[in-house]
PDB file of N, CA and C in Angstrom:
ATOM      1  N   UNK A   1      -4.002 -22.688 143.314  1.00  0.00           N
ATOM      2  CA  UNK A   1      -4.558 -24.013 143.085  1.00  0.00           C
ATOM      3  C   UNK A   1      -3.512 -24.874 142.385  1.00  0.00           C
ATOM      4  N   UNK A   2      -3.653 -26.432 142.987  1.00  0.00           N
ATOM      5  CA  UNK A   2      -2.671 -26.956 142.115  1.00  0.00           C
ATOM      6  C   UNK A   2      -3.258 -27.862 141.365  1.00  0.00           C
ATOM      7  N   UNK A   3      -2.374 -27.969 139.952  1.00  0.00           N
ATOM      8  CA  UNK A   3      -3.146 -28.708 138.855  1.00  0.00           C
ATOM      9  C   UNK A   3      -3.461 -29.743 139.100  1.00  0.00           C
ATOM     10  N   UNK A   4      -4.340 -30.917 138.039  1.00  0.00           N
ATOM     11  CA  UNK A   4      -3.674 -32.257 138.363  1.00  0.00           C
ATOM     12  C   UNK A   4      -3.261 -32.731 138.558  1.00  0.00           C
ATOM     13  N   UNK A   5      -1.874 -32.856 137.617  1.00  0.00           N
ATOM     14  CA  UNK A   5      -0.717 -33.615 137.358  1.00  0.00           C
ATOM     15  C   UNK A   5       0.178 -33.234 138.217  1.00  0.00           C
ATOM     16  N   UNK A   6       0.037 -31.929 139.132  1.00  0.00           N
ATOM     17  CA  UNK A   6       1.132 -31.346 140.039  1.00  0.00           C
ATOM     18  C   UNK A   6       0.558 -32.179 141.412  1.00  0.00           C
ATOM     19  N   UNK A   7      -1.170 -32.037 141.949  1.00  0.00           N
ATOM     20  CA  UNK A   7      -1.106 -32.770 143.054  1.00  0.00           C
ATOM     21  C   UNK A   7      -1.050 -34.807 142.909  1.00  0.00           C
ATOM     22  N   UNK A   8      -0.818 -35.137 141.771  1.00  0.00           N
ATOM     23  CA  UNK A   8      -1.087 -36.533 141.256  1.00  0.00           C
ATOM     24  C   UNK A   8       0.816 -36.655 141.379  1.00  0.00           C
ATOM     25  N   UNK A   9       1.527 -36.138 140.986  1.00  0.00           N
ATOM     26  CA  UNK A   9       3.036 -35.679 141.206  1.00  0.00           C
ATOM     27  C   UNK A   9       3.794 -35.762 142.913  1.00  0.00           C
ATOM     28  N   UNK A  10       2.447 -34.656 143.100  1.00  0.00           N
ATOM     29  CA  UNK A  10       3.302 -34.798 145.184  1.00  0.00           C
ATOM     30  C   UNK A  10       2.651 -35.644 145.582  1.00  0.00           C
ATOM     31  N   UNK A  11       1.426 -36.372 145.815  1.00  0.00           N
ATOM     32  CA  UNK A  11       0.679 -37.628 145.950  1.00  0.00           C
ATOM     33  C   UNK A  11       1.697 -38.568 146.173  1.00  0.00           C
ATOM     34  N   UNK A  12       2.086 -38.826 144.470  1.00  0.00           N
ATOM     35  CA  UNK A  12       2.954 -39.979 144.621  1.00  0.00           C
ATOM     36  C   UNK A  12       4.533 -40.289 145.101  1.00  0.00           C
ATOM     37  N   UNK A  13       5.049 -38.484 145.260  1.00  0.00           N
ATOM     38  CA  UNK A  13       6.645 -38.348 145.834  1.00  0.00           C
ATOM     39  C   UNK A  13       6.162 -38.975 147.124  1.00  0.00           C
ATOM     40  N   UNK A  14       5.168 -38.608 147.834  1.00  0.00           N
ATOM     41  CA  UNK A  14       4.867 -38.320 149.466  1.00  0.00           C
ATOM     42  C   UNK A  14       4.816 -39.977 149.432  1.00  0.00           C
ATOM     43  N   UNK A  15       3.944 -40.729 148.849  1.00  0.00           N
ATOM     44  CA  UNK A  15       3.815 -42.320 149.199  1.00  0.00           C
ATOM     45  C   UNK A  15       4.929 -42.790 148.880  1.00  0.00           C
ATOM     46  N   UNK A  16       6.272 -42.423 147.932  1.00  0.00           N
ATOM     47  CA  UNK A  16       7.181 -43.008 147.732  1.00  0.00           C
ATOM     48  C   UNK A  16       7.876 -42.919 148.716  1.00  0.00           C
ATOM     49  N   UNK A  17       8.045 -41.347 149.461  1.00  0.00           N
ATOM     50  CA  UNK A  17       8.906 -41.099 150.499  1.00  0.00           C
ATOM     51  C   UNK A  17       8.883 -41.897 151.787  1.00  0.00           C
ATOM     52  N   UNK A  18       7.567 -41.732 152.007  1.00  0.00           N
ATOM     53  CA  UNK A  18       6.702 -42.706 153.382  1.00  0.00           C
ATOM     54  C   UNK A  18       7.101 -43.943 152.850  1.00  0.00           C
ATOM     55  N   UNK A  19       6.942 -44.886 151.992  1.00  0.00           N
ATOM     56  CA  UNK A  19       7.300 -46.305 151.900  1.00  0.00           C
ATOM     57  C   UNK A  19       8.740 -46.624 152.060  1.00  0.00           C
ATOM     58  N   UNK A  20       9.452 -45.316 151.365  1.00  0.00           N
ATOM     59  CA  UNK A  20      10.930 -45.788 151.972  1.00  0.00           C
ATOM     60  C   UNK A  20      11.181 -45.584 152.981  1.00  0.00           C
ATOM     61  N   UNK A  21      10.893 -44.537 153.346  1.00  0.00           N
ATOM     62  CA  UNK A  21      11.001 -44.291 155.207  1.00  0.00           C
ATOM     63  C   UNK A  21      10.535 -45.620 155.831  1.00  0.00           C
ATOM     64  N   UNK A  22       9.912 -46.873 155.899  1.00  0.00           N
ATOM     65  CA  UNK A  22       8.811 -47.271 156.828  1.00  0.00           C
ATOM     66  C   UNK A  22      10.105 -49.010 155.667  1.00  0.00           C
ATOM     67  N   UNK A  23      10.815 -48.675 154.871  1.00  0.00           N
ATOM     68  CA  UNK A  23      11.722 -49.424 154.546  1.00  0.00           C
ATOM     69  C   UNK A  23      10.478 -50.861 153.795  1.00  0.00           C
ATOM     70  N   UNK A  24       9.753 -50.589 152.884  1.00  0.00           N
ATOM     71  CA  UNK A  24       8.886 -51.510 152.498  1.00  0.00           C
ATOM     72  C   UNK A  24       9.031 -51.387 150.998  1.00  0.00           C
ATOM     73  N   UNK A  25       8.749 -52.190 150.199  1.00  0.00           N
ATOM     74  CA  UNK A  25       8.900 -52.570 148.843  1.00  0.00           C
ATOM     75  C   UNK A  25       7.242 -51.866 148.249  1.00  0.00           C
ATOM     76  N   UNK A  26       6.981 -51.657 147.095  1.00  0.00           N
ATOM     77  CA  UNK A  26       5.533 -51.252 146.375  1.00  0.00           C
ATOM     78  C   UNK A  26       4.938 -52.917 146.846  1.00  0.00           C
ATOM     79  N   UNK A  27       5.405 -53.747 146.659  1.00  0.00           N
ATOM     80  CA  UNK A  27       4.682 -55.454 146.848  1.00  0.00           C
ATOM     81  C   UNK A  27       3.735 -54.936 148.067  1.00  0.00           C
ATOM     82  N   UNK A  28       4.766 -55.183 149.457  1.00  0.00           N
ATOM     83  CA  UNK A  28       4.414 -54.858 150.720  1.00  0.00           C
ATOM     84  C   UNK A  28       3.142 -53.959 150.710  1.00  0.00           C
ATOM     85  N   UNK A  29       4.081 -52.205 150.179  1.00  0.00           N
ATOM     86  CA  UNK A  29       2.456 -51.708 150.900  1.00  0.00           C
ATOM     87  C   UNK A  29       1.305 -51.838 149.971  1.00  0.00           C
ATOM     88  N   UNK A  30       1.606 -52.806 149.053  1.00  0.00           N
ATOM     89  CA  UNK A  30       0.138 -52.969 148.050  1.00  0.00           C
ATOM     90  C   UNK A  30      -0.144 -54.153 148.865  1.00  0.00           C
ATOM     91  N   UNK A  31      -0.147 -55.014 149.728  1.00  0.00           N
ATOM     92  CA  UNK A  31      -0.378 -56.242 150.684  1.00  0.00           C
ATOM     93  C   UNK A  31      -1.160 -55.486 151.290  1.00  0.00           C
ATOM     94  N   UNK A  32       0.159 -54.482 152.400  1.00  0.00           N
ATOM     95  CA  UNK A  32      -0.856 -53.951 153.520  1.00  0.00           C
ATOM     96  C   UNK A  32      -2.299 -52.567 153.050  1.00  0.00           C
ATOM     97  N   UNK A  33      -1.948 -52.524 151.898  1.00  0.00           N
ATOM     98  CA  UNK A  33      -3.184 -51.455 151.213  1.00  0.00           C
ATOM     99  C   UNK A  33      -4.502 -52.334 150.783  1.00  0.00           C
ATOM    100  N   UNK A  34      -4.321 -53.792 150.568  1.00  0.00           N
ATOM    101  CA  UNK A  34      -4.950 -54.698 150.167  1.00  0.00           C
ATOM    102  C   UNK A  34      -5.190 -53.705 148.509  1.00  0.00           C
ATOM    103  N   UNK A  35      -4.187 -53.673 147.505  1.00  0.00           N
ATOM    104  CA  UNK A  35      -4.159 -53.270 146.149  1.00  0.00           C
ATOM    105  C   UNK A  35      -3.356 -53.522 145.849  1.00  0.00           C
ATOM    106  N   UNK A  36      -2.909 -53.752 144.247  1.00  0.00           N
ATOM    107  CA  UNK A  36      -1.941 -54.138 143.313  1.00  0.00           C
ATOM    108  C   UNK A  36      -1.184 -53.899 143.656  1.00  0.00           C
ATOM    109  N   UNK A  37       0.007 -53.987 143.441  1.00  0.00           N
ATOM    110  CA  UNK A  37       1.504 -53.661 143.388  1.00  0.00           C
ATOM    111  C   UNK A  37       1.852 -52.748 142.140  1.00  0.00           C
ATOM    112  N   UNK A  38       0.822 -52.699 140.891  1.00  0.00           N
ATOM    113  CA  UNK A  38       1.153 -52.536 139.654  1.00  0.00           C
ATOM    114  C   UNK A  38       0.555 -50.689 139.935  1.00  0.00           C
ATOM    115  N   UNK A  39      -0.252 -51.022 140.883  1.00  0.00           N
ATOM    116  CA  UNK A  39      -1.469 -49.959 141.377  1.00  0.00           C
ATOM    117  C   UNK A  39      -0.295 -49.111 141.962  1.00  0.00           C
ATOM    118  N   UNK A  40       0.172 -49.464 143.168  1.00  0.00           N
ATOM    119  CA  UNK A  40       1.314 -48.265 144.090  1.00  0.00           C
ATOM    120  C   UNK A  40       2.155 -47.966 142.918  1.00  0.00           C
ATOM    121  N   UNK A  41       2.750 -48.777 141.800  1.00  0.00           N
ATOM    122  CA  UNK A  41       3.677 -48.146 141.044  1.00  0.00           C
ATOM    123  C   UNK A  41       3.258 -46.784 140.253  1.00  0.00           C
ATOM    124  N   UNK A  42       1.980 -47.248 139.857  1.00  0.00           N
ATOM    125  CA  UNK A  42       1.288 -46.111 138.779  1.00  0.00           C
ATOM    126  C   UNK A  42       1.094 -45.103 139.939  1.00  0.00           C
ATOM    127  N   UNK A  43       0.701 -45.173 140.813  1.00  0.00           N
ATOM    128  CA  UNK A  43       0.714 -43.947 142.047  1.00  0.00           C
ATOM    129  C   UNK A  43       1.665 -43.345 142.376  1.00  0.00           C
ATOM    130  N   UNK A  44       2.646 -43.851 142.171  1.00  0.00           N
ATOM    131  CA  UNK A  44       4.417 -43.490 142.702  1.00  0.00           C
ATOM    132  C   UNK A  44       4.689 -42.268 141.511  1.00  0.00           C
ATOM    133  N   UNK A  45       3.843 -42.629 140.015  1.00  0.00           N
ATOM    134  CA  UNK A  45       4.520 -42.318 139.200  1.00  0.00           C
ATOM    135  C   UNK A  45       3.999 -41.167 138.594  1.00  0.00           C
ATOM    136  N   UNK A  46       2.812 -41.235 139.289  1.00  0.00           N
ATOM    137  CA  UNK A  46       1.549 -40.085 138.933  1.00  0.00           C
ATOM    138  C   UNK A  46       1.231 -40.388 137.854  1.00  0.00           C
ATOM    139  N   UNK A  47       0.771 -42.066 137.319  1.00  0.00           N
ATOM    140  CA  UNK A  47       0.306 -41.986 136.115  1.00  0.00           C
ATOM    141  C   UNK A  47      -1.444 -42.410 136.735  1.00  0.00           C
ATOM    142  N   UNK A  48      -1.650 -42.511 137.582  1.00  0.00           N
ATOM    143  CA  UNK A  48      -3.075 -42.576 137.763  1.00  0.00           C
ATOM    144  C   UNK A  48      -3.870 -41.740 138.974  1.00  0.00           C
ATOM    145  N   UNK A  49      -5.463 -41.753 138.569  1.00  0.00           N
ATOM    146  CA  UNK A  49      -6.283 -40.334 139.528  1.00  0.00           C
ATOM    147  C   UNK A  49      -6.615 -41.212 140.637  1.00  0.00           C
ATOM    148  N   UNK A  50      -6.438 -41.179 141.710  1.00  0.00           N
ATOM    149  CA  UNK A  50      -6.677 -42.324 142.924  1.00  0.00           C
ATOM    150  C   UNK A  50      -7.841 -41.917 143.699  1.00  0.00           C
ATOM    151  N   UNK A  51      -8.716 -42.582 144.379  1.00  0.00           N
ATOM    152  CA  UNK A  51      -9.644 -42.438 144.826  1.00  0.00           C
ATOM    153  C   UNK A  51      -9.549 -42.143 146.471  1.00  0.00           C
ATOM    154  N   UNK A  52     -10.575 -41.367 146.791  1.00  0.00           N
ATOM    155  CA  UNK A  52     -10.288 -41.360 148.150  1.00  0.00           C
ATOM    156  C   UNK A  52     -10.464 -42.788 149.133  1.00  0.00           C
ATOM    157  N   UNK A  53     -11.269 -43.656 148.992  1.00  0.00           N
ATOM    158  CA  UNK A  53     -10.935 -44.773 149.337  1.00  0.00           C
ATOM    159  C   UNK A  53      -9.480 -45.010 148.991  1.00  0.00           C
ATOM    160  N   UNK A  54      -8.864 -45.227 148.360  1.00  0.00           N
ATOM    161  CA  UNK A  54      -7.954 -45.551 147.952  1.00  0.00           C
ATOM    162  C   UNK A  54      -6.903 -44.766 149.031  1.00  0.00           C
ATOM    163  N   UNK A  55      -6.967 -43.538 148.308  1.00  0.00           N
ATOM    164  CA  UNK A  55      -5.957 -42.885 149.407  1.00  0.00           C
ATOM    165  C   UNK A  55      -5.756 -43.008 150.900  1.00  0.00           C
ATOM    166  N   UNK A  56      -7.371 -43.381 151.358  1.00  0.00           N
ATOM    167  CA  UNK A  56      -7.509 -43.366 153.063  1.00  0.00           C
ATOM    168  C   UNK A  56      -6.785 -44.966 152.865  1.00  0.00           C
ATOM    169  N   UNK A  57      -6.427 -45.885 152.309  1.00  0.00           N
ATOM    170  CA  UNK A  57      -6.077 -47.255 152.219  1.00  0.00           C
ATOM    171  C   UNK A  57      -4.731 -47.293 152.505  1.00  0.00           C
ATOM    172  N   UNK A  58      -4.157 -46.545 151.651  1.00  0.00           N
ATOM    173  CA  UNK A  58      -2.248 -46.057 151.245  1.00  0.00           C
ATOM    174  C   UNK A  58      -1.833 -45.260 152.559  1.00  0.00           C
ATOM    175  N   UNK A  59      -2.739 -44.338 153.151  1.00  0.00           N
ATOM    176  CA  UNK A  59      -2.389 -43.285 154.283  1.00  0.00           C
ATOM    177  C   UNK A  59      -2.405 -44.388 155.496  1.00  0.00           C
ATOM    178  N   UNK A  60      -3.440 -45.434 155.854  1.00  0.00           N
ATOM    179  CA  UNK A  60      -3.211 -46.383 156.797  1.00  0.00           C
ATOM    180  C   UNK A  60      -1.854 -47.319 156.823  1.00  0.00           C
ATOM    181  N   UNK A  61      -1.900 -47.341 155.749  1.00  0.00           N
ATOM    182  CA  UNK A  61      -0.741 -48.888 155.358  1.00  0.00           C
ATOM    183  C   UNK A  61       0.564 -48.488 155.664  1.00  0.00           C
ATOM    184  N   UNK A  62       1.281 -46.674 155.028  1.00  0.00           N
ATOM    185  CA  UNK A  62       1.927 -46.207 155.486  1.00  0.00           C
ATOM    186  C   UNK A  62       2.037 -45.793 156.996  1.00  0.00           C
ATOM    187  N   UNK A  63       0.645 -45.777 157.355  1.00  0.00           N
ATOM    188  CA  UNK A  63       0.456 -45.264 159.011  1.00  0.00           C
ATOM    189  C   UNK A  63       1.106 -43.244 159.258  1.00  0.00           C
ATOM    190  N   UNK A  64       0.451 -42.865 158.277  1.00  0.00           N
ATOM    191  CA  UNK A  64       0.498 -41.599 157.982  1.00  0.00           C
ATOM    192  C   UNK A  64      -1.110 -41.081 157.990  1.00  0.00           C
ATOM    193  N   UNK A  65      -1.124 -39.585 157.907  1.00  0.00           N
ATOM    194  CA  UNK A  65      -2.556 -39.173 157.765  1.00  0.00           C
ATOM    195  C   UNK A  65      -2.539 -38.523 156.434  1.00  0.00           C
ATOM    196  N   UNK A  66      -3.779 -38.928 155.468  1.00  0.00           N
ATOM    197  CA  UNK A  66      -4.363 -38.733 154.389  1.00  0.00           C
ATOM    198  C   UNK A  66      -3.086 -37.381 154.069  1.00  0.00           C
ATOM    199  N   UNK A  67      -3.365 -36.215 154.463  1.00  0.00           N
ATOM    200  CA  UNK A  67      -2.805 -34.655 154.483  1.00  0.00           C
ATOM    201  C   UNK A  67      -1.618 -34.640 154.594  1.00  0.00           C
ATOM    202  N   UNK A  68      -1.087 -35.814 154.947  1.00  0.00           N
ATOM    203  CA  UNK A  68       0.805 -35.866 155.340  1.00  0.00           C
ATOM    204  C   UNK A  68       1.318 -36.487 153.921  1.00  0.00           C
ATOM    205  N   UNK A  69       0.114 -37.034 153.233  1.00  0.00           N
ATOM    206  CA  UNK A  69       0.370 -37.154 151.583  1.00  0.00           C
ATOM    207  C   UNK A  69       0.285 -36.291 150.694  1.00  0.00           C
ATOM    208  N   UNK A  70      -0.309 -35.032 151.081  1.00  0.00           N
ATOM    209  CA  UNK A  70      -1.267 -34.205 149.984  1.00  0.00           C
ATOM    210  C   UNK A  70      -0.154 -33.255 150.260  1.00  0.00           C
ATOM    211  N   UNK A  71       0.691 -33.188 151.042  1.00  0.00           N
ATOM    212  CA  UNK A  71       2.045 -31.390 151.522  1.00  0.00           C
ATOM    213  C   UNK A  71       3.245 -31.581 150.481  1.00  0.00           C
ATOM    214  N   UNK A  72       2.893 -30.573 149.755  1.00  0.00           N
ATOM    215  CA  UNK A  72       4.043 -30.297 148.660  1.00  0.00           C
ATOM    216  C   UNK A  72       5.337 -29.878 149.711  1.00  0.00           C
ATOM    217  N   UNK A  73       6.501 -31.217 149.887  1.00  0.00           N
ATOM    218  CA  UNK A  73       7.464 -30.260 150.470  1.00  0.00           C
ATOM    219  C   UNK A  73       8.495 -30.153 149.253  1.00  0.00           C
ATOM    220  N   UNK A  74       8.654 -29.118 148.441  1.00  0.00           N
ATOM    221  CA  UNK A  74       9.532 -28.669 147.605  1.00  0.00           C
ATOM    222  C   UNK A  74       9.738 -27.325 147.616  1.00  0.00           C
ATOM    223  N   UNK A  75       8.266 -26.985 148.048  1.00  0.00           N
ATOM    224  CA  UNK A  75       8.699 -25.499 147.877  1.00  0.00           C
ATOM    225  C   UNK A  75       7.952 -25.108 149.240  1.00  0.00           C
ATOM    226  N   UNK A  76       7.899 -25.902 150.418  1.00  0.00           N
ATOM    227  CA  UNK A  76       7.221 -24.882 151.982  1.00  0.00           C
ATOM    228  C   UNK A  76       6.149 -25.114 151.936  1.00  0.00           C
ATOM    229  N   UNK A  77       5.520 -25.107 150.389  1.00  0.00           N
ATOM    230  CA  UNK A  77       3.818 -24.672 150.731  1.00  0.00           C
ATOM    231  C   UNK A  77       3.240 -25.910 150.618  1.00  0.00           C
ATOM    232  N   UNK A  78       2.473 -26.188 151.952  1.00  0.00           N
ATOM    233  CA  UNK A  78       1.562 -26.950 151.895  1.00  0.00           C
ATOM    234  C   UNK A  78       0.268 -27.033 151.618  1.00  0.00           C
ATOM    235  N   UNK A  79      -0.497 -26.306 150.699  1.00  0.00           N
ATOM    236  CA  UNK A  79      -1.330 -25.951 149.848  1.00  0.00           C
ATOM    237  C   UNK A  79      -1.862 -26.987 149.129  1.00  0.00           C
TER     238      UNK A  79
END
């Protein structure tokens, strides 16, 4: 099982990774998420618990699926 702060951690690597991949600023995909900008940062940073609304919001905007956020790739396991 992974802790909080560990899936609140890959959460926010995975949306950071996807936003740079997709070459967009936190502004942008808080536009296309229709949420803060202040909001994707604290998500980026794992300082906040995000909601599944929320998440299904961030997984569209990136144009990723929910689960392509949640895969720890550091260590293989996608758990």
């Amino acid at each position: 099982m992974i802790s909080k702060n560990g899936i609140l951690n890959i959460f926010g690597e995975n949306v950071r990774k996807y936003r740079r991949q997709l070459d967009i600023s936190q502004e942008e995909l808080a536009h296309r998420a229709n949420l803060h900008r202040t909001y994707i940062g604290m998500i980026e940073r794992a300082e906040k618990n995000i909601t599944l609304v929320n998440m299904e919001k961030i997984a569209i905007a990136l144009q990723v699926k929910i689960e392509d956020l949640l895969k720890n790739s550091n260590n293989g396991n996608n758990n």
